[in-house]
PDB file of N, CA and C in Angstrom:
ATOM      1  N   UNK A   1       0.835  -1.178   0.000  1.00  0.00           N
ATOM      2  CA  UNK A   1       0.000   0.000   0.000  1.00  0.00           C
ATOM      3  C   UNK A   1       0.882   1.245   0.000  1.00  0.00           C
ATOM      4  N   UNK A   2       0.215   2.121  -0.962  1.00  0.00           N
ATOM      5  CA  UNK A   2       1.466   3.706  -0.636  1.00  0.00           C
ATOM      6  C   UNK A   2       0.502   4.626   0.241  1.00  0.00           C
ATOM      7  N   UNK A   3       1.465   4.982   1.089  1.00  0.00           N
ATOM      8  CA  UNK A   3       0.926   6.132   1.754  1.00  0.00           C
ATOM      9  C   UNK A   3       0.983   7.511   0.682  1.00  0.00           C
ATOM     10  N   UNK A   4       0.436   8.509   1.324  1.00  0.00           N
ATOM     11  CA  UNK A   4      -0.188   9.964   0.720  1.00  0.00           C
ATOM     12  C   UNK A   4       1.448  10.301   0.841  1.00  0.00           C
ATOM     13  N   UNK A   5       2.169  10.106   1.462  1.00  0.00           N
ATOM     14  CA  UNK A   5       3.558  10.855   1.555  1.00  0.00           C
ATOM     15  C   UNK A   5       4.328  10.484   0.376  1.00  0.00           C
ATOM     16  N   UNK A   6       4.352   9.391   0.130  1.00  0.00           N
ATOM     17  CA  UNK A   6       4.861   8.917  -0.993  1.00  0.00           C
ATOM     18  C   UNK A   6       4.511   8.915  -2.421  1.00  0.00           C
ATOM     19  N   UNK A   7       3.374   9.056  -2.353  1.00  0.00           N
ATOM     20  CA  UNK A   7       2.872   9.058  -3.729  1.00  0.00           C
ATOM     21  C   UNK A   7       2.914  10.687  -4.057  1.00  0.00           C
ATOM     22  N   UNK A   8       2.747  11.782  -3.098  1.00  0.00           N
ATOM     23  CA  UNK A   8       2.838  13.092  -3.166  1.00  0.00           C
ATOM     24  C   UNK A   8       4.716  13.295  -3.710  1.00  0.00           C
ATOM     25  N   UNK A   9       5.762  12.056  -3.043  1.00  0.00           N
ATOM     26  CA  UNK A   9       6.939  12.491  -3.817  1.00  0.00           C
ATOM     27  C   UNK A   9       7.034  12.236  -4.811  1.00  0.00           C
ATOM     28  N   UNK A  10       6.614  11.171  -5.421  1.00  0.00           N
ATOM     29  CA  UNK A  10       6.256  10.641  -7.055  1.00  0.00           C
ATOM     30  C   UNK A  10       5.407  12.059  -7.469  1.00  0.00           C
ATOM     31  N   UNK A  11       4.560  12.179  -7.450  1.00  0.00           N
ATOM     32  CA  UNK A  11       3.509  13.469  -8.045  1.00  0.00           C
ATOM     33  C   UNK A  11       4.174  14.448  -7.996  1.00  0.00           C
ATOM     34  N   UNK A  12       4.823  14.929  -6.798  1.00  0.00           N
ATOM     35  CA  UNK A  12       5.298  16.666  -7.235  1.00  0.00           C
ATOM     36  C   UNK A  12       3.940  17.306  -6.470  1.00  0.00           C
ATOM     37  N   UNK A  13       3.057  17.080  -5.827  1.00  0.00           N
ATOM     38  CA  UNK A  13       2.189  17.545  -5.223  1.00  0.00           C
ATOM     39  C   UNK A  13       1.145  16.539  -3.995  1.00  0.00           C
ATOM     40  N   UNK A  14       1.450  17.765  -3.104  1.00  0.00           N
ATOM     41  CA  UNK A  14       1.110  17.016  -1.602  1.00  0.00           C
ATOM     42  C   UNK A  14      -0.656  16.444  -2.035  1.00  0.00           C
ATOM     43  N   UNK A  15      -0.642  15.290  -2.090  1.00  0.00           N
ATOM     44  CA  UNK A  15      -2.019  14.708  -1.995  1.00  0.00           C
ATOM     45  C   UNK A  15      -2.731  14.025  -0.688  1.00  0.00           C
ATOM     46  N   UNK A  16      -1.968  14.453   0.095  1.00  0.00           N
ATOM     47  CA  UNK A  16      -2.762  13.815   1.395  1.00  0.00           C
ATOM     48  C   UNK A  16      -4.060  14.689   1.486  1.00  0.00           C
ATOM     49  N   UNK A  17      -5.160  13.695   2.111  1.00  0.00           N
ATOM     50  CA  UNK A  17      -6.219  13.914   2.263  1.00  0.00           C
ATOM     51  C   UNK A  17      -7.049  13.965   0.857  1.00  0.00           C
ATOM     52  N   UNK A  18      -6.803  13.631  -0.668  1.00  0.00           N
ATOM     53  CA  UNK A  18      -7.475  13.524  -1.491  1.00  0.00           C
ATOM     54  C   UNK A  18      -7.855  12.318  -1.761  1.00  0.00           C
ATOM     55  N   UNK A  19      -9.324  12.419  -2.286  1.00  0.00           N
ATOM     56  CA  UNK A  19      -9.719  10.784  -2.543  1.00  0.00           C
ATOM     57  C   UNK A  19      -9.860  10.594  -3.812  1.00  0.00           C
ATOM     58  N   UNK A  20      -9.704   9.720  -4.250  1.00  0.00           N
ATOM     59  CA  UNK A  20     -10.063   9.342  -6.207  1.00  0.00           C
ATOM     60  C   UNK A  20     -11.417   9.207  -6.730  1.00  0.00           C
ATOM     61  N   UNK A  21     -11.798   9.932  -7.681  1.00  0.00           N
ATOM     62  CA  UNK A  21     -13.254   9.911  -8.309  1.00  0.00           C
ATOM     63  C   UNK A  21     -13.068   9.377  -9.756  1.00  0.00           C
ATOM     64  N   UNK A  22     -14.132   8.754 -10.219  1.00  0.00           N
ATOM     65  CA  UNK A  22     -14.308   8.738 -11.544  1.00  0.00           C
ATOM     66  C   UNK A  22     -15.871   8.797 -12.122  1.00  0.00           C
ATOM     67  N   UNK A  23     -15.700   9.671 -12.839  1.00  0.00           N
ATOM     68  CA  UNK A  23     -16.679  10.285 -13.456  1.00  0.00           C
ATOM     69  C   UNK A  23     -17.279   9.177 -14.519  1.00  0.00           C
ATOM     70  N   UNK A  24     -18.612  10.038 -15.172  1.00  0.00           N
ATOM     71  CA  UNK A  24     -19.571   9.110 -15.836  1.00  0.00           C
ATOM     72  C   UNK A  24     -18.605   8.879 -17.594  1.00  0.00           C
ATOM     73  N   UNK A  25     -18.089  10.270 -17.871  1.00  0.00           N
ATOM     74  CA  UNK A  25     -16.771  10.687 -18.883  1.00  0.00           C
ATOM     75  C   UNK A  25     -16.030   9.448 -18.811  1.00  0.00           C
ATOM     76  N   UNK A  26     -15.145   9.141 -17.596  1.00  0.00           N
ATOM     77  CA  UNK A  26     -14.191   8.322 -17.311  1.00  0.00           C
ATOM     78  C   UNK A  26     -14.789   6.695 -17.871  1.00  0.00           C
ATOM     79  N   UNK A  27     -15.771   6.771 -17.546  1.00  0.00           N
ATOM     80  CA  UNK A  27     -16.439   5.223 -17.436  1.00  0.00           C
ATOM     81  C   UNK A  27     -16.484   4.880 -18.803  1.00  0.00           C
ATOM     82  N   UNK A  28     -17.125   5.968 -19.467  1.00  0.00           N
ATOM     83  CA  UNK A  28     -17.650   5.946 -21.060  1.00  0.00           C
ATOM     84  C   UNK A  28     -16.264   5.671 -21.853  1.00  0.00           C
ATOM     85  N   UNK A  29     -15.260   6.054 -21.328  1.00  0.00           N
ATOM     86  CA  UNK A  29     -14.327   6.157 -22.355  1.00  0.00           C
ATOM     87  C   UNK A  29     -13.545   4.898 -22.361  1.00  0.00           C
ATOM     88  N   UNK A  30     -13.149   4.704 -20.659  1.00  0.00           N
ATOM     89  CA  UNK A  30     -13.039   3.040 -20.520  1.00  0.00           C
ATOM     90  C   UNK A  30     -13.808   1.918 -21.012  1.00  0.00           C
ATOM     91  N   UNK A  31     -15.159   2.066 -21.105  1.00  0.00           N
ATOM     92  CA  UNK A  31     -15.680   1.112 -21.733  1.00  0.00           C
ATOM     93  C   UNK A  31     -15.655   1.023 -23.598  1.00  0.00           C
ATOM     94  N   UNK A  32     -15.696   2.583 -24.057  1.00  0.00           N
ATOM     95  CA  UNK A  32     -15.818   2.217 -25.398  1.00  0.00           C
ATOM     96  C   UNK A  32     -14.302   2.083 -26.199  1.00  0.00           C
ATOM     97  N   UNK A  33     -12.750   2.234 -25.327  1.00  0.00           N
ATOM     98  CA  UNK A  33     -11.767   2.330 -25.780  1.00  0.00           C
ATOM     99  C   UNK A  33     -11.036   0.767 -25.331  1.00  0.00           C
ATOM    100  N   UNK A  34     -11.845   0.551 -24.446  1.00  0.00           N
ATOM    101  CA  UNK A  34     -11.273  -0.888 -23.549  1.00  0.00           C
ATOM    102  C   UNK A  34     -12.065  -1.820 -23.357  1.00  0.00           C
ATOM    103  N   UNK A  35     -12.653  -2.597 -24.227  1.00  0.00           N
ATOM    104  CA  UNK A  35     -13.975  -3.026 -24.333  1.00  0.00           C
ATOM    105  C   UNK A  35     -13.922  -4.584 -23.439  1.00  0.00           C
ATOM    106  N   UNK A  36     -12.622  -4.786 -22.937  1.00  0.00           N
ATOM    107  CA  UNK A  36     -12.315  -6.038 -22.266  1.00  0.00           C
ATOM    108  C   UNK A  36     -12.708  -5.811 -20.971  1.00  0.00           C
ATOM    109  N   UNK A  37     -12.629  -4.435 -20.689  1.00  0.00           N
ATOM    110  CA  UNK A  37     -13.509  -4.178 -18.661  1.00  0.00           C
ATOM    111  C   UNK A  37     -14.423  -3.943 -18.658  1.00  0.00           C
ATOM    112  N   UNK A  38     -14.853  -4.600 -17.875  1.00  0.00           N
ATOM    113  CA  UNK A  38     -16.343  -4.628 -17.360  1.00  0.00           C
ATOM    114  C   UNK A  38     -16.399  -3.717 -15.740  1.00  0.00           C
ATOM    115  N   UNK A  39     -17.837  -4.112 -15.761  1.00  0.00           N
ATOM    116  CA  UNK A  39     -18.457  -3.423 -14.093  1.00  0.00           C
ATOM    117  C   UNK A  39     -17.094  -3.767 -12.895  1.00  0.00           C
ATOM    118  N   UNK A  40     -17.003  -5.468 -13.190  1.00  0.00           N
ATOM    119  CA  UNK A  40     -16.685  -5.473 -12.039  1.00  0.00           C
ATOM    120  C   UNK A  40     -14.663  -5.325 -12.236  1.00  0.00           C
ATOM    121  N   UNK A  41     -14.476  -5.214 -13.364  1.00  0.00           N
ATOM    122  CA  UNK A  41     -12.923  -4.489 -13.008  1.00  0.00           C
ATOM    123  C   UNK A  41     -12.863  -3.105 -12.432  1.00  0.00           C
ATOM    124  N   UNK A  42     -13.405  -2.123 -13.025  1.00  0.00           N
ATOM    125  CA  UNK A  42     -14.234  -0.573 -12.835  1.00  0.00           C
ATOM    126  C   UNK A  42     -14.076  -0.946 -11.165  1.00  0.00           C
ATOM    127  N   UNK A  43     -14.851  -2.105 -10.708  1.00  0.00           N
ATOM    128  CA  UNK A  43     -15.020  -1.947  -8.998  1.00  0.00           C
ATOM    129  C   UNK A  43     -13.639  -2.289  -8.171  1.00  0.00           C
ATOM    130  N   UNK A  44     -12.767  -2.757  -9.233  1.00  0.00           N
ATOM    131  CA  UNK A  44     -11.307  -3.027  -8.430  1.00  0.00           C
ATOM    132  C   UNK A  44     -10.404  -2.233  -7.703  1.00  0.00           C
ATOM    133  N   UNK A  45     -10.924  -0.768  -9.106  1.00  0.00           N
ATOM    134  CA  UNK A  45     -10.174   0.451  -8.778  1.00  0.00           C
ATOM    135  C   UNK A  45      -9.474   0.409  -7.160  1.00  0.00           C
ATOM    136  N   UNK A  46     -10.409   0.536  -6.013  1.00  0.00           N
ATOM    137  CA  UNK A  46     -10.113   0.709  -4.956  1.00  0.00           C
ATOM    138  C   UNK A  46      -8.577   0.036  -4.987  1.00  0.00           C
ATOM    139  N   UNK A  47      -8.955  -1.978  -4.993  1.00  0.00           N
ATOM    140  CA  UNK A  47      -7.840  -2.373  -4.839  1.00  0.00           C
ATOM    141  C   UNK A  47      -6.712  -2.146  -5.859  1.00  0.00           C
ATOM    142  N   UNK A  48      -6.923  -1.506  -6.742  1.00  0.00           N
ATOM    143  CA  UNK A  48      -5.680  -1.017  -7.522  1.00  0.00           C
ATOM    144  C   UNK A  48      -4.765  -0.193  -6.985  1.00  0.00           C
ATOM    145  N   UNK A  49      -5.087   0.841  -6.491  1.00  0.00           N
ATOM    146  CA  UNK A  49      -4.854   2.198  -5.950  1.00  0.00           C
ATOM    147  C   UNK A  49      -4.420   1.592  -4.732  1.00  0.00           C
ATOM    148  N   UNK A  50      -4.663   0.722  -3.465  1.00  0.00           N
ATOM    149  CA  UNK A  50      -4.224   0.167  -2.522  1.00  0.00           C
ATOM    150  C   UNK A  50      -2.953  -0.682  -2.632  1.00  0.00           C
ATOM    151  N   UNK A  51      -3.145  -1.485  -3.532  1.00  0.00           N
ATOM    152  CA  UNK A  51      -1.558  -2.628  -3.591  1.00  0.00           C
ATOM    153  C   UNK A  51      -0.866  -2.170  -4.784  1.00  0.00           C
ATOM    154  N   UNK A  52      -1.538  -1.163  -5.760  1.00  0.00           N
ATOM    155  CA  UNK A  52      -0.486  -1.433  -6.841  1.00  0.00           C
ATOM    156  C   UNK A  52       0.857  -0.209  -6.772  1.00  0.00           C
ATOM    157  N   UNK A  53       1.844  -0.302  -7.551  1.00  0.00           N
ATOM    158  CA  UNK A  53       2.882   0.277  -7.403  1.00  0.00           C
ATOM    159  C   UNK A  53       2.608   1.657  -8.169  1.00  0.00           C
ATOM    160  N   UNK A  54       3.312   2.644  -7.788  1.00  0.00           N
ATOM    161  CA  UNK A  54       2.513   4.095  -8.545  1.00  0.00           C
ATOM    162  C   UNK A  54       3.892   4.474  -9.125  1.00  0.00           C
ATOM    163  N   UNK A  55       3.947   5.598 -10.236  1.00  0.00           N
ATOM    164  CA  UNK A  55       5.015   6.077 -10.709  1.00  0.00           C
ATOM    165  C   UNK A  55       4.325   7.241 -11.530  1.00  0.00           C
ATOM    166  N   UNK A  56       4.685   8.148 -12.454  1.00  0.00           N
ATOM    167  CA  UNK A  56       4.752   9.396 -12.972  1.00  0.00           C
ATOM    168  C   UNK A  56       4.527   8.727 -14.468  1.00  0.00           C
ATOM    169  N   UNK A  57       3.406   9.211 -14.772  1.00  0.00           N
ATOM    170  CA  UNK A  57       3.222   9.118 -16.175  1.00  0.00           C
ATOM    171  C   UNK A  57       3.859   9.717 -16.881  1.00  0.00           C
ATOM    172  N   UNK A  58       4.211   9.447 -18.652  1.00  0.00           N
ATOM    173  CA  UNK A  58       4.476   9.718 -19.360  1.00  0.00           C
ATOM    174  C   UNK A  58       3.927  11.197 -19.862  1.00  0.00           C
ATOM    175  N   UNK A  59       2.608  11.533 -20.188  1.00  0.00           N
ATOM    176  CA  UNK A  59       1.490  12.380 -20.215  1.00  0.00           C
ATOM    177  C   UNK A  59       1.300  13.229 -18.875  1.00  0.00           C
ATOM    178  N   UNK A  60       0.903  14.640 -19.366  1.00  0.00           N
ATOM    179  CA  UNK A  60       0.553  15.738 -18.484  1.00  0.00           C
ATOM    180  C   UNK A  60      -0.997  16.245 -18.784  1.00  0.00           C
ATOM    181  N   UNK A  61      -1.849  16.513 -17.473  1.00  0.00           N
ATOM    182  CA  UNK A  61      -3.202  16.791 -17.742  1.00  0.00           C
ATOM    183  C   UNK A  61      -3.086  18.060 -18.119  1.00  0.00           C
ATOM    184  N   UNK A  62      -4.509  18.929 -18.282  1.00  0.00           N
ATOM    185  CA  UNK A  62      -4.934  19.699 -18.915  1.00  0.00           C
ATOM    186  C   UNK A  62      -4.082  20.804 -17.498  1.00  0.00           C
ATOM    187  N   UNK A  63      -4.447  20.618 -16.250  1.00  0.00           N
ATOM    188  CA  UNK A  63      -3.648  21.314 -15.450  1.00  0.00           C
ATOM    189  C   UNK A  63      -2.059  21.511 -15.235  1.00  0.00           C
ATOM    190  N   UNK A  64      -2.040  21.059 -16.341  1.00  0.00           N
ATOM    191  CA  UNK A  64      -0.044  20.522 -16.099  1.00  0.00           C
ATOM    192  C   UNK A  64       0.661  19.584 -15.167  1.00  0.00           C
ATOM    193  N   UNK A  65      -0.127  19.032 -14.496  1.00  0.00           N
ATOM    194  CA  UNK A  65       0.207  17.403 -13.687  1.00  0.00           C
ATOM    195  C   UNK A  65       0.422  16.982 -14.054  1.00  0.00           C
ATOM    196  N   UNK A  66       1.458  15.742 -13.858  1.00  0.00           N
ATOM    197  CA  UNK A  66       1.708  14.634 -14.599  1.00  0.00           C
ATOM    198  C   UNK A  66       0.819  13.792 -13.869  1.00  0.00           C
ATOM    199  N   UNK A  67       0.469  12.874 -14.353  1.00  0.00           N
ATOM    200  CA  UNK A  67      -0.448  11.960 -14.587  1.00  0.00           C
ATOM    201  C   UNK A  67       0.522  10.759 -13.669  1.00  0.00           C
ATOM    202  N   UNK A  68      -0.646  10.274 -12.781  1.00  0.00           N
ATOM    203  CA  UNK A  68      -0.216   9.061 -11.816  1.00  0.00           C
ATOM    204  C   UNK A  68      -0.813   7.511 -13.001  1.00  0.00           C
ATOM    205  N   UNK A  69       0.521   6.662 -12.230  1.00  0.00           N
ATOM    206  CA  UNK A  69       0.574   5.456 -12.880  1.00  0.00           C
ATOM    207  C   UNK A  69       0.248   3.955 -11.877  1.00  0.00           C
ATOM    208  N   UNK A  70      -0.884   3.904 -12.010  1.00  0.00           N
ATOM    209  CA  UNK A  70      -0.913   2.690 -11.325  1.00  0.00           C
ATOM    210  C   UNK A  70      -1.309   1.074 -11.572  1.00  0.00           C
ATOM    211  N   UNK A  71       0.094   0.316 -11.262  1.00  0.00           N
ATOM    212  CA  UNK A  71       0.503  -0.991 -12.089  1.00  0.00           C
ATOM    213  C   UNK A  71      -0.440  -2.028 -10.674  1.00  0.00           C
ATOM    214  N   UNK A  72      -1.528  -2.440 -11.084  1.00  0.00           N
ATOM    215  CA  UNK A  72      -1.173  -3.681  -9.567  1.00  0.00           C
ATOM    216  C   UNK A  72      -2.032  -5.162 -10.737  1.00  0.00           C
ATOM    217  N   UNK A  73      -1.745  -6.334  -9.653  1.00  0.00           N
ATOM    218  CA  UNK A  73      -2.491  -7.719  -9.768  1.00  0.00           C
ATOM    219  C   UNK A  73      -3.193  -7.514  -9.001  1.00  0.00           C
ATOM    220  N   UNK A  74      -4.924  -7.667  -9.470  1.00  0.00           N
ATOM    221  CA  UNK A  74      -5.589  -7.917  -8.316  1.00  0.00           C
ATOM    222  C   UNK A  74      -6.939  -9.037  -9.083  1.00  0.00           C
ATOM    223  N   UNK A  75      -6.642 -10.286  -8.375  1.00  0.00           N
ATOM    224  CA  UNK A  75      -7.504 -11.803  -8.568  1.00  0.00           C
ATOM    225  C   UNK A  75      -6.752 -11.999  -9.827  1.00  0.00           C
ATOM    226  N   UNK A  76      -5.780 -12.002  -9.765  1.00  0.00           N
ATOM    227  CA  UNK A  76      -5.055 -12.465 -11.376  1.00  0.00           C
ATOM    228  C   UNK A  76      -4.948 -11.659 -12.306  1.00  0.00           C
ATOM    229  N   UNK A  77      -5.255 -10.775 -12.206  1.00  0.00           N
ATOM    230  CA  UNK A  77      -5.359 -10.159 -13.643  1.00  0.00           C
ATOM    231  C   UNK A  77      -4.729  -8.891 -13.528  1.00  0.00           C
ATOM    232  N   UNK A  78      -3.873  -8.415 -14.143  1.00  0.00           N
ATOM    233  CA  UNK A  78      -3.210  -7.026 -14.129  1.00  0.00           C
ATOM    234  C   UNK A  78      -3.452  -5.814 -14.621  1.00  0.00           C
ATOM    235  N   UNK A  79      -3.581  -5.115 -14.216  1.00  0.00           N
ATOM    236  CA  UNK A  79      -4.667  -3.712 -14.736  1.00  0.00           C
ATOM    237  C   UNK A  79      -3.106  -2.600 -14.534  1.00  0.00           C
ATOM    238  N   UNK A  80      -3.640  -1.448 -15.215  1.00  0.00           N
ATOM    239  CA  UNK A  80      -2.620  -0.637 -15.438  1.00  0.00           C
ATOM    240  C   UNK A  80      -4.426   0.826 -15.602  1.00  0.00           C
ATOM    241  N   UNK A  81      -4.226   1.592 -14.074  1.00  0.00           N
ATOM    242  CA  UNK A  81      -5.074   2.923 -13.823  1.00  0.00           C
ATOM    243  C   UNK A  81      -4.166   3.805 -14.030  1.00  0.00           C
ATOM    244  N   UNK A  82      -4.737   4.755 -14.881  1.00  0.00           N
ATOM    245  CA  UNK A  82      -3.814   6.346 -14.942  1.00  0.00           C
ATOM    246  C   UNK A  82      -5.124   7.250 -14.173  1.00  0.00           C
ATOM    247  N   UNK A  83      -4.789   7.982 -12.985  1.00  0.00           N
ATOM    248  CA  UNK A  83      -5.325   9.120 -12.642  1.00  0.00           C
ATOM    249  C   UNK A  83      -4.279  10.370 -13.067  1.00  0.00           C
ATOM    250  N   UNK A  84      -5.400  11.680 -12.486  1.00  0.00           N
ATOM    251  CA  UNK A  84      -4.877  13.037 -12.735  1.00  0.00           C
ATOM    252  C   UNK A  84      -5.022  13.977 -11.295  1.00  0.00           C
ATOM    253  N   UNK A  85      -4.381  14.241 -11.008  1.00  0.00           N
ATOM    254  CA  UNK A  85      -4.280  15.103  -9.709  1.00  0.00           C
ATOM    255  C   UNK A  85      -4.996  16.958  -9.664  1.00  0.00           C
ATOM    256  N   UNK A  86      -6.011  16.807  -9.098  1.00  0.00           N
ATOM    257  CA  UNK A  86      -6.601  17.993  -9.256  1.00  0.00           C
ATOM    258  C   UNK A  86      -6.298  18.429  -7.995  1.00  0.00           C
ATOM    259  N   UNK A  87      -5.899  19.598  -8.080  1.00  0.00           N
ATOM    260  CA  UNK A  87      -5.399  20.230  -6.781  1.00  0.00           C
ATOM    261  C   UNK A  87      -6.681  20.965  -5.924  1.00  0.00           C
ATOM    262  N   UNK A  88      -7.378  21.303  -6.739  1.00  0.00           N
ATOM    263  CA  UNK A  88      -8.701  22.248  -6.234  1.00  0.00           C
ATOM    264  C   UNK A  88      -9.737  21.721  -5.711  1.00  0.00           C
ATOM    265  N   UNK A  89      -9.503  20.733  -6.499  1.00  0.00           N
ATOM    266  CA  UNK A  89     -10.445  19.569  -5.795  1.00  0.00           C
ATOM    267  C   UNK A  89     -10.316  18.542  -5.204  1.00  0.00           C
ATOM    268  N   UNK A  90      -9.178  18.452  -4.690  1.00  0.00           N
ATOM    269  CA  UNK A  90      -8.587  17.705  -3.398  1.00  0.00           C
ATOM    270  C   UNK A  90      -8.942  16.090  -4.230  1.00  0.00           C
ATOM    271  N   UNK A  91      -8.789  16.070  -5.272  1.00  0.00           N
ATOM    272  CA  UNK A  91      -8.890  14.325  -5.660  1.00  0.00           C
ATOM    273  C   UNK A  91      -7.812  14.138  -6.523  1.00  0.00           C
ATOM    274  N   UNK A  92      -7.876  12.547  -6.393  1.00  0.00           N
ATOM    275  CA  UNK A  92      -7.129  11.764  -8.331  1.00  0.00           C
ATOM    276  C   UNK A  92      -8.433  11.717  -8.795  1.00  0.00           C
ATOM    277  N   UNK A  93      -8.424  12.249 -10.356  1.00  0.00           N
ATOM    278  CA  UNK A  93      -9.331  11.757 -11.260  1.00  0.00           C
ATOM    279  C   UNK A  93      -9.212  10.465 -11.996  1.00  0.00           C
ATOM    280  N   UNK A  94      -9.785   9.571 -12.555  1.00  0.00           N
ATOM    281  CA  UNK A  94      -9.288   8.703 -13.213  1.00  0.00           C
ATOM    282  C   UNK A  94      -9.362   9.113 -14.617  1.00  0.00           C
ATOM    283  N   UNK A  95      -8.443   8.845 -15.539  1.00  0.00           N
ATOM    284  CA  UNK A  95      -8.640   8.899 -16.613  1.00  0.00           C
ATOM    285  C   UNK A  95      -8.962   7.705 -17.544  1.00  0.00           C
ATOM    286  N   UNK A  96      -8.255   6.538 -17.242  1.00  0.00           N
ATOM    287  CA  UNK A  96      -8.549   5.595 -17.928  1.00  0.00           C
ATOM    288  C   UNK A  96      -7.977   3.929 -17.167  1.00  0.00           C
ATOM    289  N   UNK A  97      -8.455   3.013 -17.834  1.00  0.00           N
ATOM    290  CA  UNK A  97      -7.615   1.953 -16.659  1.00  0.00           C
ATOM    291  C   UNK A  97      -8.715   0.434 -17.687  1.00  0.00           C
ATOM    292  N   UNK A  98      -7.138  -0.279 -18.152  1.00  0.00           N
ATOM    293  CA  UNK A  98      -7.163  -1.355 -18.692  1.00  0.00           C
ATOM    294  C   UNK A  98      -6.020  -2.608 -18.119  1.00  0.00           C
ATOM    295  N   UNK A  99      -6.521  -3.460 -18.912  1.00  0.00           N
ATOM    296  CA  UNK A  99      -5.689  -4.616 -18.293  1.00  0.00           C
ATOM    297  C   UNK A  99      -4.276  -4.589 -19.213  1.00  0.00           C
ATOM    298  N   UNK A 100      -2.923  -4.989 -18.626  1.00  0.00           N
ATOM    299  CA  UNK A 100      -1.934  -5.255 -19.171  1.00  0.00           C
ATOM    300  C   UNK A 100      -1.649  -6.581 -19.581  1.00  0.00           C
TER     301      UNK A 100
END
């Protein structure tokens, strides 16, 4: 599991106390770009974000963040979540999240 301290040194911005959302946008785009996840990967998120390993995306959001990378196994299967760090709104957004 990463703590908020750590993942804020990966990010470049203190995220303690933000929680991760994903929008109806997010869902739509995962489903029509990633047609292999379903409902119940979408519900893993949590455990993604809990065990998987995080790092600095390649890609920068519309706010100039770089974009969080998160690699985990969870029930076998390996998923790869990119969120976006909104500062104003105290969350990770998700942007997208498929299996590797």
């Amino acid at each position: 599991m990463r703590r908020p301290a750590a993942v804020s040194k990966i990010a470049g911005v203190n995220v303690r106390g933000f929680k991760h959302a994903i929008s109806n946008q997010a869902v739509a785009h995962i489903r029509s770009r990633h047609p292999n996840i379903g409902a119940a990967d979408i519900q893993r998120l949590p455990a993604i974000v809990k065990t998987g390993k995080v790092k600095l995306g390649k890609d920068r959001g519309v706010n100039g963040v770089a974009r969080l990378v998160y690699r985990a196994t969870v029930d076998g299967v390996k998923y790869e979540y990119i969120g976006e760090v909104r500062r104003k709104k105290q969350r990770i957004d998700a942007i997208t999240l498929y299996r590797v």
